[in-house]
PDB file of N, CA and C in Angstrom:
ATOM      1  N   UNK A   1     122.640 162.349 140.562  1.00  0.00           N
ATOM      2  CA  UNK A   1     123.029 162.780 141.894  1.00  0.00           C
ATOM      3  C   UNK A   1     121.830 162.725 142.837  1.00  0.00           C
ATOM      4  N   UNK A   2     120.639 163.265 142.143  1.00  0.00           N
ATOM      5  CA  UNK A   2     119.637 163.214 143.409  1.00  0.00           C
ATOM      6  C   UNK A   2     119.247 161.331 144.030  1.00  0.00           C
ATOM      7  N   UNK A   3     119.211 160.753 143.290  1.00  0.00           N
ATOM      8  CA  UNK A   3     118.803 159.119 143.272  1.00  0.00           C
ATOM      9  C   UNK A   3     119.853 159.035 144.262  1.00  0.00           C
ATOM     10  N   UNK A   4     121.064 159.354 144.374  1.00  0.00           N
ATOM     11  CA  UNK A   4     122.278 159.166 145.426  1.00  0.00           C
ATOM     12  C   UNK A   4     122.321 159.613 146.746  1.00  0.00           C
ATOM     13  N   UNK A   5     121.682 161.124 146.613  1.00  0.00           N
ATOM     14  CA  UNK A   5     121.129 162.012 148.104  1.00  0.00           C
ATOM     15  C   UNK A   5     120.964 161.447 149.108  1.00  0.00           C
ATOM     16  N   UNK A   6     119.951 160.487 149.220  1.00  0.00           N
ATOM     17  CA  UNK A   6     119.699 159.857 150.408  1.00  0.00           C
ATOM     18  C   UNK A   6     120.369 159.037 151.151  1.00  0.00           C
ATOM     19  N   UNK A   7     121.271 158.264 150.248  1.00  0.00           N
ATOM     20  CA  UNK A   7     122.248 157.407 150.731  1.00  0.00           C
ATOM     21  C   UNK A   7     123.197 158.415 150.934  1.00  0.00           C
ATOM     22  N   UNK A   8     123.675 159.112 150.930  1.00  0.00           N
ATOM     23  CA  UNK A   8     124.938 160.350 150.792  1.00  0.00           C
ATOM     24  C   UNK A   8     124.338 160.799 152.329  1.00  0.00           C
ATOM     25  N   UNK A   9     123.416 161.250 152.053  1.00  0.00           N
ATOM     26  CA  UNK A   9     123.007 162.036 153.431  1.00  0.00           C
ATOM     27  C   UNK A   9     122.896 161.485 155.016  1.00  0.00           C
ATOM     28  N   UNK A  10     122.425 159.756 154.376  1.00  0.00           N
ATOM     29  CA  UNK A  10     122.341 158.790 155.626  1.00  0.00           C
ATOM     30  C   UNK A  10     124.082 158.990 155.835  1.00  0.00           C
ATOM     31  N   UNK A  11     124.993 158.462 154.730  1.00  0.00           N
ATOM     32  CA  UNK A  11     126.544 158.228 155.537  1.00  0.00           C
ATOM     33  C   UNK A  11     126.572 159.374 156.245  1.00  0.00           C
ATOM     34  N   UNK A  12     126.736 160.355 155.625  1.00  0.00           N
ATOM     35  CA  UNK A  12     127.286 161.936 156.321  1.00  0.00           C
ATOM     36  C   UNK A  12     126.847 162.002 158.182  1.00  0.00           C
ATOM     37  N   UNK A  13     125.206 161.694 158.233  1.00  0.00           N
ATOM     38  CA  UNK A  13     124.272 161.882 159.225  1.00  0.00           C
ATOM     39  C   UNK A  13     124.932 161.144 160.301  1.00  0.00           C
ATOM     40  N   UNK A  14     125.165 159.432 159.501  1.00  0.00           N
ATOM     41  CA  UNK A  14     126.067 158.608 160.539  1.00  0.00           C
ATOM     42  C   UNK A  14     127.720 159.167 160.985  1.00  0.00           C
ATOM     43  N   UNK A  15     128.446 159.665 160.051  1.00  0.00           N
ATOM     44  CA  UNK A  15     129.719 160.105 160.512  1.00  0.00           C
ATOM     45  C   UNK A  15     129.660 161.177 161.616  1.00  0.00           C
ATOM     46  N   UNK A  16     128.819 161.868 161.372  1.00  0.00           N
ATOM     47  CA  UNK A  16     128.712 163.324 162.490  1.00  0.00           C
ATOM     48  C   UNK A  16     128.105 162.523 163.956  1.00  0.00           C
ATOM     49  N   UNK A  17     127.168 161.185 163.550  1.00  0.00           N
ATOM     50  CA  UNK A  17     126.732 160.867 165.089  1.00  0.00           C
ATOM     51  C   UNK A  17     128.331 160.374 165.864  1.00  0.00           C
ATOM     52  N   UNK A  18     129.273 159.580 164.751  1.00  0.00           N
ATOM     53  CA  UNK A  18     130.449 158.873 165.486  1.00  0.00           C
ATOM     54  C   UNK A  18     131.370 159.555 165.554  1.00  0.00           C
ATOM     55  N   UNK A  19     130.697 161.537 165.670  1.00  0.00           N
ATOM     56  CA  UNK A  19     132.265 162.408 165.682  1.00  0.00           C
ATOM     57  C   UNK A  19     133.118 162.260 164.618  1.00  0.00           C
ATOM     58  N   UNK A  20     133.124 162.061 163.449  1.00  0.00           N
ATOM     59  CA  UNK A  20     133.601 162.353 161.985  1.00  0.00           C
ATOM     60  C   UNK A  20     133.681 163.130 161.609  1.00  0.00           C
ATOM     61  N   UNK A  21     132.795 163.862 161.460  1.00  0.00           N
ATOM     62  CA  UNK A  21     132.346 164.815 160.235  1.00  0.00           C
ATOM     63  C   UNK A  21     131.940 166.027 161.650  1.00  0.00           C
ATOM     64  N   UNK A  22     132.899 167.792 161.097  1.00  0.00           N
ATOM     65  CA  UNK A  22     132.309 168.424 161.963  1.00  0.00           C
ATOM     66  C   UNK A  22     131.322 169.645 161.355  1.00  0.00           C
ATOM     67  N   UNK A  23     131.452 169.575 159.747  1.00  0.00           N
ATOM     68  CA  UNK A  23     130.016 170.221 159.182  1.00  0.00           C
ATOM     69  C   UNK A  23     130.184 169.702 157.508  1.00  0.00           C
ATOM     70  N   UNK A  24     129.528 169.868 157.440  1.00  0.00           N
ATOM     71  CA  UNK A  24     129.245 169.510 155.561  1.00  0.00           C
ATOM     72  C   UNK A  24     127.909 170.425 155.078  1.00  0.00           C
ATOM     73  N   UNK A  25     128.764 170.364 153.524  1.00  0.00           N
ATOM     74  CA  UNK A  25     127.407 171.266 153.082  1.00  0.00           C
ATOM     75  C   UNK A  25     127.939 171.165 151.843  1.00  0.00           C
ATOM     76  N   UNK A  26     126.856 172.043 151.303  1.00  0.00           N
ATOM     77  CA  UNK A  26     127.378 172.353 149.845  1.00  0.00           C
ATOM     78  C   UNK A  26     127.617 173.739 148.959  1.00  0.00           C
ATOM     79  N   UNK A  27     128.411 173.830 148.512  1.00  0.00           N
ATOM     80  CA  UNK A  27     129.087 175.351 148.273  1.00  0.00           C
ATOM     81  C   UNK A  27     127.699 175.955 147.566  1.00  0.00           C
ATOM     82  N   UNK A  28     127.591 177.163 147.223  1.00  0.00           N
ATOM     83  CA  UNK A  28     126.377 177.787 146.921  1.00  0.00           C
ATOM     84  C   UNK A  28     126.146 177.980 145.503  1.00  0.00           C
ATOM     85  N   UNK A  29     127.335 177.951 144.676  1.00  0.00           N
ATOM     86  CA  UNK A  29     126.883 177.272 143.231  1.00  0.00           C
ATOM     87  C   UNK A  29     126.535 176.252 142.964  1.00  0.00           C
ATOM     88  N   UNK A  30     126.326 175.091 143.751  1.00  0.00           N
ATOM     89  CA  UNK A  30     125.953 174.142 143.498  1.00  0.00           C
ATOM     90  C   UNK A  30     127.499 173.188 142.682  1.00  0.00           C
ATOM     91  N   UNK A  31     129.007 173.548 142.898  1.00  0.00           N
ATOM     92  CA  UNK A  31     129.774 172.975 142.081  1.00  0.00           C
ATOM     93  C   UNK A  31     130.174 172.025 142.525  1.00  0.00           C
ATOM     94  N   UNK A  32     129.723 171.842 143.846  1.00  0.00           N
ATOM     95  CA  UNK A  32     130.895 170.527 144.923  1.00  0.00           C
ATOM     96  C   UNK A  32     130.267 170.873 146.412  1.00  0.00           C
ATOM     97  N   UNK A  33     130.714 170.429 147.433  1.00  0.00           N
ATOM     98  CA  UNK A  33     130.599 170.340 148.542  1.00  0.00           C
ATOM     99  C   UNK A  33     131.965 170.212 149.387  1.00  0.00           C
ATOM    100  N   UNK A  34     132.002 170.364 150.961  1.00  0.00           N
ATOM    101  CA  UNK A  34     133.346 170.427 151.845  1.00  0.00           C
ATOM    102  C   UNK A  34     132.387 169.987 152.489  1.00  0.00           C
ATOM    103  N   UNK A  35     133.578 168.622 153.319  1.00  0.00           N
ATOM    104  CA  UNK A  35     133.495 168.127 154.209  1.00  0.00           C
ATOM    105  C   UNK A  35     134.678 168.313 155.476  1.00  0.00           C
ATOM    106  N   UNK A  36     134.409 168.921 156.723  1.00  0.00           N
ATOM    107  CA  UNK A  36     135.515 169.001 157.594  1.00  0.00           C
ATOM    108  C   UNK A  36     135.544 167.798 158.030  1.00  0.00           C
ATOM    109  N   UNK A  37     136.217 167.000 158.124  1.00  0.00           N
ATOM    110  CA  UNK A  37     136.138 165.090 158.699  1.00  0.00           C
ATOM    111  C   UNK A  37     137.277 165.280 160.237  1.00  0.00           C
ATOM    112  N   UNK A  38     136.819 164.964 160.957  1.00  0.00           N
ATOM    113  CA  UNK A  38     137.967 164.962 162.241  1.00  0.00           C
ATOM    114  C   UNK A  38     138.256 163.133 162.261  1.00  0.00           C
ATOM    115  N   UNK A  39     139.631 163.235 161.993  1.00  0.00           N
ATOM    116  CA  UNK A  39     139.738 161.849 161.218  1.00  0.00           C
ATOM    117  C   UNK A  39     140.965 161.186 162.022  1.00  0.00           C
ATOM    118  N   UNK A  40     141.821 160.194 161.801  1.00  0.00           N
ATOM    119  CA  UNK A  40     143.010 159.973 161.987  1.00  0.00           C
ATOM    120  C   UNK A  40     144.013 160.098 160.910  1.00  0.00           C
ATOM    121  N   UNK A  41     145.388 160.446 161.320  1.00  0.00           N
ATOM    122  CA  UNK A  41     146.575 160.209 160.497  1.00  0.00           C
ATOM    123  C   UNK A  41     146.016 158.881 159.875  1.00  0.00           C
ATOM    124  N   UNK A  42     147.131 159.432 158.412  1.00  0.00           N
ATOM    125  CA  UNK A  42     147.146 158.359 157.574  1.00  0.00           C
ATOM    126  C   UNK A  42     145.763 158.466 156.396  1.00  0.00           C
ATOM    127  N   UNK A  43     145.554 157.190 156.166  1.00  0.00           N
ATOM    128  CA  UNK A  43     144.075 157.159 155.064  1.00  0.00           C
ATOM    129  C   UNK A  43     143.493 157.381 155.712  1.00  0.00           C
ATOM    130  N   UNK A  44     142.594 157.273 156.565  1.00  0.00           N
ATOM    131  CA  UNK A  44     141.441 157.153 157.493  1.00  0.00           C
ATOM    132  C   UNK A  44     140.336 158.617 156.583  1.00  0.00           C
ATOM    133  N   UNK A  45     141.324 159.862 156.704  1.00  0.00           N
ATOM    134  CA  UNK A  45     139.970 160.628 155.741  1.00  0.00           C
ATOM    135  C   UNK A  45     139.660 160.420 154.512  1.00  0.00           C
ATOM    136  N   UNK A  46     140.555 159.911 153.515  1.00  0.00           N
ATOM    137  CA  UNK A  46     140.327 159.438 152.363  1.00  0.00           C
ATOM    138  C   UNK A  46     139.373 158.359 151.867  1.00  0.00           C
ATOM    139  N   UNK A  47     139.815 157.266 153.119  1.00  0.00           N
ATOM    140  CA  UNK A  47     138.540 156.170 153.063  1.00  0.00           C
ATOM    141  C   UNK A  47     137.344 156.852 153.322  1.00  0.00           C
ATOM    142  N   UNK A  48     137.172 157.437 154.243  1.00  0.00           N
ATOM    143  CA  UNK A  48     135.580 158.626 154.499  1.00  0.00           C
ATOM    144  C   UNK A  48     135.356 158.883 153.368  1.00  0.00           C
ATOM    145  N   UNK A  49     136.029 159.353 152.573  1.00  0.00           N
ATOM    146  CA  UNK A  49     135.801 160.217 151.277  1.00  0.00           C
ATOM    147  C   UNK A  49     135.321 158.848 150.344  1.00  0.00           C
ATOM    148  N   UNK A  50     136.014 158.328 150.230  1.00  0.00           N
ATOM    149  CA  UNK A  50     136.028 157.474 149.225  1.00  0.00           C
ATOM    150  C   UNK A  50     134.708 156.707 149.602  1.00  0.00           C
ATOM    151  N   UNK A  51     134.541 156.121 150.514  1.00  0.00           N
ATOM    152  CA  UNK A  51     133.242 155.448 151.504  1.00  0.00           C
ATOM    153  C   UNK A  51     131.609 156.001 150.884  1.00  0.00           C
ATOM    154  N   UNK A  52     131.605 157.656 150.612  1.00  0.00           N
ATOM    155  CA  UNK A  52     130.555 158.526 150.894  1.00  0.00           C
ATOM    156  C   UNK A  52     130.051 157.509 149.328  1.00  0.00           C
ATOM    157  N   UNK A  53     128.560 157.409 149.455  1.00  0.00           N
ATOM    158  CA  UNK A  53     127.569 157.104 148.339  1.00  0.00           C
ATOM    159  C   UNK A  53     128.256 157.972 147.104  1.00  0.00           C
ATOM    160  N   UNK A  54     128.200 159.324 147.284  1.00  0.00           N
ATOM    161  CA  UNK A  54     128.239 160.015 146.035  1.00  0.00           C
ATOM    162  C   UNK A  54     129.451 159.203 145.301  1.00  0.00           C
ATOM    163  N   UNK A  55     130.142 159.491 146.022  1.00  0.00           N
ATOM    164  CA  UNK A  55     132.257 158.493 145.017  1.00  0.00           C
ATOM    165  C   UNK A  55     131.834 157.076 145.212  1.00  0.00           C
ATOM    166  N   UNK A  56     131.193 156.382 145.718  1.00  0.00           N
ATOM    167  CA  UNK A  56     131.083 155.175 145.259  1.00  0.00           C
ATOM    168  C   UNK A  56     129.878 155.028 143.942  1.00  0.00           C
ATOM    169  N   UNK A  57     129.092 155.702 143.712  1.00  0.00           N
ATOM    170  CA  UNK A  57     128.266 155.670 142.644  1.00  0.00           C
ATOM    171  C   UNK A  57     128.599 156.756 141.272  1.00  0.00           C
ATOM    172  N   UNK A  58     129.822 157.188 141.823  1.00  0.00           N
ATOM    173  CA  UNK A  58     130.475 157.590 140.237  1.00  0.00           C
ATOM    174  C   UNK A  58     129.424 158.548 139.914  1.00  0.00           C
ATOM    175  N   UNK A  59     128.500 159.642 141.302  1.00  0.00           N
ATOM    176  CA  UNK A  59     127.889 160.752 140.998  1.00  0.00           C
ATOM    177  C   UNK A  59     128.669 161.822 141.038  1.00  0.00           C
ATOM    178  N   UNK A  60     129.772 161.968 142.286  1.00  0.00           N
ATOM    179  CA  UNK A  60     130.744 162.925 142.367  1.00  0.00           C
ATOM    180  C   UNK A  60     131.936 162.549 141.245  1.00  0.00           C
ATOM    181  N   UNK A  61     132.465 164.055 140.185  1.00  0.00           N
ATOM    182  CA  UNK A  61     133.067 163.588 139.545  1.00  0.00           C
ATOM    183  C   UNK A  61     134.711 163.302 140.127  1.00  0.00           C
ATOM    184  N   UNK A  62     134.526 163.992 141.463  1.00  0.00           N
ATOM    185  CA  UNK A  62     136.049 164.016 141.853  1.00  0.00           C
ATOM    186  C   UNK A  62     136.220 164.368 143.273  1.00  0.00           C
ATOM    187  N   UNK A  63     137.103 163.680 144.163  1.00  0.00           N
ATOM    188  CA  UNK A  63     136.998 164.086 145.338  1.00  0.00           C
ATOM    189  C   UNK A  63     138.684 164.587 145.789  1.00  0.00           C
ATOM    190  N   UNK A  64     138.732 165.754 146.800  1.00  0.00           N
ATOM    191  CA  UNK A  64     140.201 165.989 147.101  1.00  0.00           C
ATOM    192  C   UNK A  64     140.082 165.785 148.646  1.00  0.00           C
ATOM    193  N   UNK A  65     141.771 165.100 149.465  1.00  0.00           N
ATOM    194  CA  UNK A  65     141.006 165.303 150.529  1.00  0.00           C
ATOM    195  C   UNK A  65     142.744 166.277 151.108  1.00  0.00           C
ATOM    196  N   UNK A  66     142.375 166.933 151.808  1.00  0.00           N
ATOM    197  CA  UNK A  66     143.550 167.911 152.597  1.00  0.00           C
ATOM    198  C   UNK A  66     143.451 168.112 153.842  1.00  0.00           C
ATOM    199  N   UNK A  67     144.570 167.677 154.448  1.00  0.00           N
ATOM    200  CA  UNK A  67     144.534 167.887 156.001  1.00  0.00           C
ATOM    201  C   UNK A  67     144.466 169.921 156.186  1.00  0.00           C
ATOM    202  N   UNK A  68     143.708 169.763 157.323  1.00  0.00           N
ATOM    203  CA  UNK A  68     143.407 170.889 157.795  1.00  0.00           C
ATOM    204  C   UNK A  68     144.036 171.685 159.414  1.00  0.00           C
ATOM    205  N   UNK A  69     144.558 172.417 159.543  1.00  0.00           N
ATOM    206  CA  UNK A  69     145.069 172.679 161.022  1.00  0.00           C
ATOM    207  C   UNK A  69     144.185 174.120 161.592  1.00  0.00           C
ATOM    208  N   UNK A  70     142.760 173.388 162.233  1.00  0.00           N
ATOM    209  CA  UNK A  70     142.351 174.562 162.592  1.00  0.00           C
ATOM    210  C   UNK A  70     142.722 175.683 163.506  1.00  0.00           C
ATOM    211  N   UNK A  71     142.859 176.855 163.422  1.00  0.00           N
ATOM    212  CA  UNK A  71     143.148 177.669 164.695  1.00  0.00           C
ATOM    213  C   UNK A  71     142.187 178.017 165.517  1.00  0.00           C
ATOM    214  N   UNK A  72     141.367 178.323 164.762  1.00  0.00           N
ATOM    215  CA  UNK A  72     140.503 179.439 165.583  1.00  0.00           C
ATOM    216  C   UNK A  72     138.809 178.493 164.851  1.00  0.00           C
ATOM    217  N   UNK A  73     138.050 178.149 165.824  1.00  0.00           N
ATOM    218  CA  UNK A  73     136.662 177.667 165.200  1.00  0.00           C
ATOM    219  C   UNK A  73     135.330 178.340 166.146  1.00  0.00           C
ATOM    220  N   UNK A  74     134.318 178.217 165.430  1.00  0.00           N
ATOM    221  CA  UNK A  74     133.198 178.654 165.678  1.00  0.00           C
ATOM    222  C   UNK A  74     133.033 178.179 167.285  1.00  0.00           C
ATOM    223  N   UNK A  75     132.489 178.926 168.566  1.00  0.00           N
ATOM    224  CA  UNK A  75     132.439 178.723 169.363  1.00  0.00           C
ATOM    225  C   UNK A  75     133.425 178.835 170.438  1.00  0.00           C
ATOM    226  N   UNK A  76     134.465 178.663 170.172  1.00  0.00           N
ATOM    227  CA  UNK A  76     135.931 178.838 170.670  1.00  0.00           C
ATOM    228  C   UNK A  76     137.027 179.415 170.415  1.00  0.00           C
ATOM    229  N   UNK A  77     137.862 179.405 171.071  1.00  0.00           N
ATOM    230  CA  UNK A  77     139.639 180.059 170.414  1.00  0.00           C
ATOM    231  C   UNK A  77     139.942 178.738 170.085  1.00  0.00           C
ATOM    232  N   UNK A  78     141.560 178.997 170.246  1.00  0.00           N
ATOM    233  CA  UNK A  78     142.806 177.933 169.612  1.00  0.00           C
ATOM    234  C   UNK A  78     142.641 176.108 169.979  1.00  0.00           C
ATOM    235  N   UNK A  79     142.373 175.850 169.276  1.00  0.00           N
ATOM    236  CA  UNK A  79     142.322 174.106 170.298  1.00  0.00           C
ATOM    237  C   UNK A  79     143.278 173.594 170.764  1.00  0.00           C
TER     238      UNK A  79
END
């Protein structure tokens, strides 16, 4: 996984510059990571997912992806 980091970190870095990605991190056990992706209907977040270094180098053992309906986010009310 670490040999992968950098490339993982460049995609992520690039998705958030093209409005993709609106935080990522990694959970605090160290078991996985969340990505919020502001994406389109359809595949469009899955390919993100699937795209990221880690799932193309078979470091992540597994990726899920679930649409999300935010209400309420950091900085603001209802969108």
């Amino acid at each position: 996984m670490a040999a992968v980091r950098p490339a993982h970190r460049a995609y992520i870095e690039g998705l958030v510059r093209d409005g993709k990605v609106g935080a990522a991190g990694r959970f605090a056990d160290e078991s996985g990571g969340l990505f919020l992706f502001r994406a389109g209907d359809g595949q469009e977040p899955a390919k993100l997912a699937d795209d990221d270094p880690y799932h193309v180098e078979g470091a992540a053992e597994r990726r899920t992806v679930r649409e999300f309906d935010p209400v309420i986010a950091f900085g603001g009310g209802p969108e």
